[in-house]
C-alpha atoms as a PDB file:
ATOM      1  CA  UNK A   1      -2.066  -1.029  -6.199  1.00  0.00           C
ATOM      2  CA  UNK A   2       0.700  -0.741  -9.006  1.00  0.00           C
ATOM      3  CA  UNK A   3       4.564  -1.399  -7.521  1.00  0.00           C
ATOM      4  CA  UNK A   4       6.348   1.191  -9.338  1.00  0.00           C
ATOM      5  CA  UNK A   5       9.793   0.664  -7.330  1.00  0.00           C
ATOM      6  CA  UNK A   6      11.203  -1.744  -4.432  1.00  0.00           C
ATOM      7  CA  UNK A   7      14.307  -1.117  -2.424  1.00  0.00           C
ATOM      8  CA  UNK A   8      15.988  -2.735   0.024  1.00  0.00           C
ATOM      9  CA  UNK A   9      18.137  -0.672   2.678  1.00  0.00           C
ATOM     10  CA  UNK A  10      18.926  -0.709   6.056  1.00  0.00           C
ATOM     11  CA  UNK A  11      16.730   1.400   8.175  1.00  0.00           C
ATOM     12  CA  UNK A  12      19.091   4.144   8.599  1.00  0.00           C
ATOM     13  CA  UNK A  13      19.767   4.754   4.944  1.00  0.00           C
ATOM     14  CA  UNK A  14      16.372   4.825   4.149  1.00  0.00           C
ATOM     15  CA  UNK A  15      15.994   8.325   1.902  1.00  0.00           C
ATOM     16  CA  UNK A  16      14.673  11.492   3.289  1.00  0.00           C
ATOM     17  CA  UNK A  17      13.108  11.669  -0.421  1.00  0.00           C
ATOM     18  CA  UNK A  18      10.727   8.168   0.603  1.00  0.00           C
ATOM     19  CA  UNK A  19      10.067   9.186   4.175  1.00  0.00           C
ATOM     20  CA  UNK A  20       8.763  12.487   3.304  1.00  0.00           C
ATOM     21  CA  UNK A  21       6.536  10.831   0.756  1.00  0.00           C
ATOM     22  CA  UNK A  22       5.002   9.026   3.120  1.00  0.00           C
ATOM     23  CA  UNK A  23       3.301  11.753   4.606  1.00  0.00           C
ATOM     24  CA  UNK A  24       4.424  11.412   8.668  1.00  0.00           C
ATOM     25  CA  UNK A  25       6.318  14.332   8.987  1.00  0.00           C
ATOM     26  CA  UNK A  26       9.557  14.960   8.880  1.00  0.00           C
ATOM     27  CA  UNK A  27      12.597  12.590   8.088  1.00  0.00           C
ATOM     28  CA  UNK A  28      13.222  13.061  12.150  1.00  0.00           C
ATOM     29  CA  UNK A  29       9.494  12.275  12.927  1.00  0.00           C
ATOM     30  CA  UNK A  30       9.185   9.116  10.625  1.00  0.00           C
ATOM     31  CA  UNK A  31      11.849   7.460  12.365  1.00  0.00           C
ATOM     32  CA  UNK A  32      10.839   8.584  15.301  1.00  0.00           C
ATOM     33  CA  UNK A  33       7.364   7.322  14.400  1.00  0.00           C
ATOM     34  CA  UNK A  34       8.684   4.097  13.147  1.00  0.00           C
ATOM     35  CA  UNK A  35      10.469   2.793  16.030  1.00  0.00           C
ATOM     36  CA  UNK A  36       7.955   3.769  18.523  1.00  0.00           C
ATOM     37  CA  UNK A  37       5.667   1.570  16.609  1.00  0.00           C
ATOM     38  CA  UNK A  38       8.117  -1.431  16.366  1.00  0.00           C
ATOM     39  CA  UNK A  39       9.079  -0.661  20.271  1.00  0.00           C
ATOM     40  CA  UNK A  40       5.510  -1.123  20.746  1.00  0.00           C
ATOM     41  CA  UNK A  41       5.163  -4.798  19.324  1.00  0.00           C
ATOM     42  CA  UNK A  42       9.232  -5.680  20.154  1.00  0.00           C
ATOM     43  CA  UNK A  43       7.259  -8.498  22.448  1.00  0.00           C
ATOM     44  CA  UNK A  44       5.142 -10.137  19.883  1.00  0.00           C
ATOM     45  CA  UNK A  45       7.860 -10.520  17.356  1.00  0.00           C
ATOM     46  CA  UNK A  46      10.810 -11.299  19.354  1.00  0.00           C
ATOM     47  CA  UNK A  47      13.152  -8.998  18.635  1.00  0.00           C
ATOM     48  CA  UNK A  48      14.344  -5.486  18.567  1.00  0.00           C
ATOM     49  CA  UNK A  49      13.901  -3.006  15.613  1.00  0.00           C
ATOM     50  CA  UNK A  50      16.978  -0.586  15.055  1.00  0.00           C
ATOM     51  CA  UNK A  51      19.090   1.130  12.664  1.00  0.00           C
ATOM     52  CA  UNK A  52      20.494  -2.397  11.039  1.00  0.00           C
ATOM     53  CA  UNK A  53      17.176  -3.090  10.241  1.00  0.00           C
ATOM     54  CA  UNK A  54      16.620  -4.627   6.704  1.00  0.00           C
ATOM     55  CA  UNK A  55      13.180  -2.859   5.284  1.00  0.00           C
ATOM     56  CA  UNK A  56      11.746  -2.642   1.717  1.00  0.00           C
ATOM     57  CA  UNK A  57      11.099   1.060   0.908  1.00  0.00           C
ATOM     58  CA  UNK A  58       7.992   0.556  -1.748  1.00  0.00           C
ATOM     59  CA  UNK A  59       6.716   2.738  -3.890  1.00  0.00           C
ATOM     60  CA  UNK A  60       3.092   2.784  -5.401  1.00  0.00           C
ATOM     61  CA  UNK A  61       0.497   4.204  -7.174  1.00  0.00           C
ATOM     62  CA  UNK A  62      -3.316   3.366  -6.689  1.00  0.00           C
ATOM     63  CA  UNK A  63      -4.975   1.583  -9.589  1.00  0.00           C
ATOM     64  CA  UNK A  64      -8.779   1.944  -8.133  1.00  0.00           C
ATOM     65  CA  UNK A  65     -10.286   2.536  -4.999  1.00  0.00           C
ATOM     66  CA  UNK A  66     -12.251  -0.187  -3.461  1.00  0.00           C
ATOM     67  CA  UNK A  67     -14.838   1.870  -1.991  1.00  0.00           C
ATOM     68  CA  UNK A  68     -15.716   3.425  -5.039  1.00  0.00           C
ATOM     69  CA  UNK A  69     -16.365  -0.069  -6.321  1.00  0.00           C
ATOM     70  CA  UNK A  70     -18.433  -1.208  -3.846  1.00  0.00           C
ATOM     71  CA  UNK A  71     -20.818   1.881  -4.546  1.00  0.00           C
ATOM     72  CA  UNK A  72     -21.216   0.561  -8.163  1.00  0.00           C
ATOM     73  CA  UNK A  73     -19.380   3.218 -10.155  1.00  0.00           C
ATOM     74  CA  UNK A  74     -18.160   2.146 -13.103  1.00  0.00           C
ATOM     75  CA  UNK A  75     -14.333   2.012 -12.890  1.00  0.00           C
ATOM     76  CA  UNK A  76     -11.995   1.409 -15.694  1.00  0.00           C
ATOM     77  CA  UNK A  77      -9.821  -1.926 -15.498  1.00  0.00           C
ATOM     78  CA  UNK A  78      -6.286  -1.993 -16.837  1.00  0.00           C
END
């Protein structure tokens, strides 16, 4: 993977422009998403997840797959 931007926000600002590139839905149904998942392990980590959240919003591209590696294919380095 290639970093091609890094923000830092609160969780309520993050952009409806990043959550919709991450594929979950709508900007409703990744936050939705994302605090049922952090309700979810609230225990293990010892505190709660909520709109004053700090989160890095990163964005990426893929360099090369690994699985295509592992088949052998030839696959160009940069």
């Amino acid at each position: 993977m290639r970093t091609l931007s890094l923000k830092r926000c609160l969780f309520r600002d993050v952009e409806e422009s990043f959550a919709l590139a991450e594929g979950e839905g709508t900007w409703e149904e990744y936050r939705r998403g994302h605090f049922e998942f952090h309700m979810a392990t609230e225990e293990a980590v010892g505190r709660k997840f909520g709109d004053e959240e700090e989160v890095l919003c990163e964005t990426f591209e893929v360099v090369f797959w690994l699985e295509e590696e592992m088949r052998g294919e030839s696959i160009p380095r940069l």
